[in-house]
N, C-alpha and C. Protein backbone atom coordinates (compact mmCIF):
# COMPACT_ATOMS: atom_id res chain seq x y z
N UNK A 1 0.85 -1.18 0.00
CA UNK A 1 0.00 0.00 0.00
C UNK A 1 0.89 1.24 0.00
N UNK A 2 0.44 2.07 -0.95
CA UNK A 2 1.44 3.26 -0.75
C UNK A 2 0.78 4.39 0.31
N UNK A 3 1.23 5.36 0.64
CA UNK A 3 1.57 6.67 1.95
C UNK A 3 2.15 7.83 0.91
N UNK A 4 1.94 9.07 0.70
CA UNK A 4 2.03 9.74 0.53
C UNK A 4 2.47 10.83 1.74
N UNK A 5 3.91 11.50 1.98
CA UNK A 5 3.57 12.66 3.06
C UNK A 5 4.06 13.25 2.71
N UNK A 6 3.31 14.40 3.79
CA UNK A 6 3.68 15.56 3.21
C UNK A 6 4.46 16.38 4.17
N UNK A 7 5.51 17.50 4.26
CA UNK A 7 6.20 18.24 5.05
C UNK A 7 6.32 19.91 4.62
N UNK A 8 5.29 20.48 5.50
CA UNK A 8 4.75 22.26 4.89
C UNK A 8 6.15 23.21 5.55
N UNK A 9 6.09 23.96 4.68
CA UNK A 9 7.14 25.30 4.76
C UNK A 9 6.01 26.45 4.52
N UNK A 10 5.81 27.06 6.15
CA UNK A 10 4.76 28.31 5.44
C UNK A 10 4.94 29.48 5.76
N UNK A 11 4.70 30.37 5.08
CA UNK A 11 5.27 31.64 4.77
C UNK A 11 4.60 32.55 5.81
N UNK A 12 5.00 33.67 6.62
CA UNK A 12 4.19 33.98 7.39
C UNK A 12 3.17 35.17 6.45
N UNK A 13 3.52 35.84 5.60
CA UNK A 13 2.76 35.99 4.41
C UNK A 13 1.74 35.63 3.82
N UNK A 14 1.72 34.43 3.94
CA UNK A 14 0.62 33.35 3.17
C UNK A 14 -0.49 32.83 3.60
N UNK A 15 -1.09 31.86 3.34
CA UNK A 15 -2.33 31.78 4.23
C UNK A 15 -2.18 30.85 5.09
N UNK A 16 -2.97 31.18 6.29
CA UNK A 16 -2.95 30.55 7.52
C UNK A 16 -3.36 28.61 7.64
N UNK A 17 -2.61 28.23 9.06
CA UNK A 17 -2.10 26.69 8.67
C UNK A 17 -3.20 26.13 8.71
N UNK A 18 -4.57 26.66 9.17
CA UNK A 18 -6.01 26.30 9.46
C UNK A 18 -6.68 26.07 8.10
N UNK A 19 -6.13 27.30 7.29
CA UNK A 19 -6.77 27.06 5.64
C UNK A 19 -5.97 26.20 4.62
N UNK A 20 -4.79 25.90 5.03
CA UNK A 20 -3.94 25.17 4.57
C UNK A 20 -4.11 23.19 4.59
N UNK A 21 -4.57 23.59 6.05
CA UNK A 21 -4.94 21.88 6.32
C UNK A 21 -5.85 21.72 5.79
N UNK A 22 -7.13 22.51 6.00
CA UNK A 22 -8.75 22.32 5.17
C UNK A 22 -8.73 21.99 3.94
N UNK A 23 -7.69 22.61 2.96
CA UNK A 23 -7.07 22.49 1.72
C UNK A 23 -6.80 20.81 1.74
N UNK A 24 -5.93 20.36 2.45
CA UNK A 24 -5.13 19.41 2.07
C UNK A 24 -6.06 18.11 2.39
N UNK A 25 -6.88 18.04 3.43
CA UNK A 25 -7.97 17.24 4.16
C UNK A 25 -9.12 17.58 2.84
N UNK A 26 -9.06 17.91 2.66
CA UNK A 26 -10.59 18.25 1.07
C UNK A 26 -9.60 17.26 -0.17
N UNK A 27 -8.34 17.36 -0.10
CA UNK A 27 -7.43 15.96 -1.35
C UNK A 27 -7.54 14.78 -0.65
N UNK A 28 -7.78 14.47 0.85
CA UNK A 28 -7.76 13.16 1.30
C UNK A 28 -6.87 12.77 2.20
N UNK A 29 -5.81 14.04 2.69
CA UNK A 29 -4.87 14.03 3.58
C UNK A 29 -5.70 14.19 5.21
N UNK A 30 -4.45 13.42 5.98
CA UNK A 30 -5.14 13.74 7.32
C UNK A 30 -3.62 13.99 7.98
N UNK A 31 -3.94 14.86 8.95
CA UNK A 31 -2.70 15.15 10.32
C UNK A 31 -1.96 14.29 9.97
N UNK A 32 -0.37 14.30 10.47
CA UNK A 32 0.75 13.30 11.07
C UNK A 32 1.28 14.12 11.88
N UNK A 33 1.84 13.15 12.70
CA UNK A 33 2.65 13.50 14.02
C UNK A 33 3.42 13.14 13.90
N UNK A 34 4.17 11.99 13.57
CA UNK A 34 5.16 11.90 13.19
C UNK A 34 6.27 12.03 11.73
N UNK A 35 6.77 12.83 12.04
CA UNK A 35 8.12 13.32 11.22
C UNK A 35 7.32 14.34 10.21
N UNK A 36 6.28 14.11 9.47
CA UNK A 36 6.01 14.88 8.63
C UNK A 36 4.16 15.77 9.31
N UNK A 37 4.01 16.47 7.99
CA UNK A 37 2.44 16.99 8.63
C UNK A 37 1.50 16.68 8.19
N UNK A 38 1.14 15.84 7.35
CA UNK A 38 0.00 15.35 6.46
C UNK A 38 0.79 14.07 5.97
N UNK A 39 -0.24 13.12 5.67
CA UNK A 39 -0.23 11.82 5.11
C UNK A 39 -1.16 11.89 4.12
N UNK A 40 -1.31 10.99 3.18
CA UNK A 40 -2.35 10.38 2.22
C UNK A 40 -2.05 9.02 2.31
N UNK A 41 -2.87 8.37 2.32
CA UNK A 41 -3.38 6.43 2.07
C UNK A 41 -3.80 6.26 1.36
N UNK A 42 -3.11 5.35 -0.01
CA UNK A 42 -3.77 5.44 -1.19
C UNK A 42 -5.03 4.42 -0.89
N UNK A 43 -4.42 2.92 -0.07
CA UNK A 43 -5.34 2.12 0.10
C UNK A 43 -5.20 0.90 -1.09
N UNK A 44 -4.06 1.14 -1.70
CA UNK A 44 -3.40 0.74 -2.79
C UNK A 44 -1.93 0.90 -3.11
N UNK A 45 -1.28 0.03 -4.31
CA UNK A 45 -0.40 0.28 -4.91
C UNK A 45 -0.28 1.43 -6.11
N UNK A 46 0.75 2.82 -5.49
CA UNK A 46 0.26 3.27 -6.53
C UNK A 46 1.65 3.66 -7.67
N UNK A 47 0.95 4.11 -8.98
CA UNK A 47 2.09 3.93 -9.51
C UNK A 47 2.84 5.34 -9.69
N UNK A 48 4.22 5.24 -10.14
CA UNK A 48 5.07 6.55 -10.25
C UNK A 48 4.05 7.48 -10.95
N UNK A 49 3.84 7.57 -12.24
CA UNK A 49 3.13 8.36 -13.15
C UNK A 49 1.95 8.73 -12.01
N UNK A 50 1.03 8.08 -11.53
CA UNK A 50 0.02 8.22 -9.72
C UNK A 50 0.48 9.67 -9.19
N UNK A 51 1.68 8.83 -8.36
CA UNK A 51 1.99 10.03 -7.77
C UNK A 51 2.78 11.46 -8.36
N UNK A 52 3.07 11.46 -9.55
CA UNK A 52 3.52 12.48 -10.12
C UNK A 52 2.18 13.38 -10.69
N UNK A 53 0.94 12.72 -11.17
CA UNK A 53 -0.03 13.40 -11.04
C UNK A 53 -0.45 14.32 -9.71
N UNK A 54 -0.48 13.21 -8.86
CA UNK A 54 -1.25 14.14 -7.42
C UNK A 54 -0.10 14.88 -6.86
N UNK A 55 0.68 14.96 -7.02
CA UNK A 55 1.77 16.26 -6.61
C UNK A 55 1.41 17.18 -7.58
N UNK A 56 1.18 17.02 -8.44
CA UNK A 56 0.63 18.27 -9.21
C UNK A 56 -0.69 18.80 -8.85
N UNK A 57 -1.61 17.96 -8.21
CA UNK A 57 -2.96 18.16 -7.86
C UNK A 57 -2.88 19.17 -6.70
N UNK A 58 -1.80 18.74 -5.89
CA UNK A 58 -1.24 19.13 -4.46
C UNK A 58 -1.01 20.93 -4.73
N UNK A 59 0.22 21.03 -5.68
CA UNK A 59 0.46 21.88 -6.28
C UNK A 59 -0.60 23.23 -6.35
N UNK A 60 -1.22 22.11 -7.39
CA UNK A 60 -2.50 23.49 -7.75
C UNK A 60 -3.33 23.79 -6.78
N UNK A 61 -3.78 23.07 -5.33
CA UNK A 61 -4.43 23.45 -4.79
C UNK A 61 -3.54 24.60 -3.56
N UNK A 62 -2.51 24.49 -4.00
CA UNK A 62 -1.79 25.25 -2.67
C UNK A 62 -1.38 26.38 -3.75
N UNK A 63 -1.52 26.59 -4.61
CA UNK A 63 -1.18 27.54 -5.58
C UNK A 63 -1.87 29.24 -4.68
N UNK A 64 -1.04 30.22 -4.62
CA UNK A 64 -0.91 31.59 -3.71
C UNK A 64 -0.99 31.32 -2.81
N UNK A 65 -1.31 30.40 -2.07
CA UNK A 65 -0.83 30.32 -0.18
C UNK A 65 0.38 30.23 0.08
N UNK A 66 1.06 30.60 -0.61
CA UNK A 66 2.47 30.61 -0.39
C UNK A 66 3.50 29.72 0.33
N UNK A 67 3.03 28.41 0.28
CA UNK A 67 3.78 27.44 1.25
C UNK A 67 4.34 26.12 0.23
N UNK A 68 4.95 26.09 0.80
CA UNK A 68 6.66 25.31 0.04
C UNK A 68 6.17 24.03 0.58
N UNK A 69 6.47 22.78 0.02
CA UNK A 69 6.07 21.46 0.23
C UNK A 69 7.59 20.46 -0.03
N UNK A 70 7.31 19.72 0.62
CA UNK A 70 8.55 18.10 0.38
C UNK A 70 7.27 17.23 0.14
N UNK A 71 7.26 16.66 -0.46
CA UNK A 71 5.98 15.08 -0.86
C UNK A 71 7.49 14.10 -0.93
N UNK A 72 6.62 13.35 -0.16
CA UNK A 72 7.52 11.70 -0.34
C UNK A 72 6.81 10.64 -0.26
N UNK A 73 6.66 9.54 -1.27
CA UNK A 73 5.63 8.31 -1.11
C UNK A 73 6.44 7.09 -0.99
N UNK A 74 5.94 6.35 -0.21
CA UNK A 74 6.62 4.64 -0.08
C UNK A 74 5.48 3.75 -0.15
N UNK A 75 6.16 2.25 -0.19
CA UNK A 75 5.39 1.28 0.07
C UNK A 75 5.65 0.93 1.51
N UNK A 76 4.36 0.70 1.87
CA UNK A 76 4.01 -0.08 3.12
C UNK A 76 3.63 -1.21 3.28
């Protein structure tokens, strides 16, 4: 099963981490506590071309909130 996470850089400029999460929880992400700040569960195997789409999905939805992202996916 693949994991998607995510690790936010946010600008104090930009929009706040409340509208940021709502953002990311509306793609299917929830909290992490550990090491990173958001997860995704695909609930599946997913494939490279997969996740090179939804980083772009990621992308566009964070597009002018001004916050910088690391995405990293594994198998579990």
């Amino acid at each position: 099963m693949t994991k998607t996470y995510l690790l936010l850089q946010l600008d104090s400029e930009g929009a706040s981490y409340a509208e940021v999460a709502e953002t990311l929880e509306d793609l299917g992400f929830r909290p992490q506590t550990e090491g990173y700040d958001f997860v995704y569960e695909w609930g599946r195997a997913a494939s490279v071309s997969e996740s090179l789409d939804f980083a772009d999905r990621i992308q566009e939805a964070l597009r002018g909130k001004r916050v910088g992202f690391r995405i990293e996916s594994s198998e579990e």
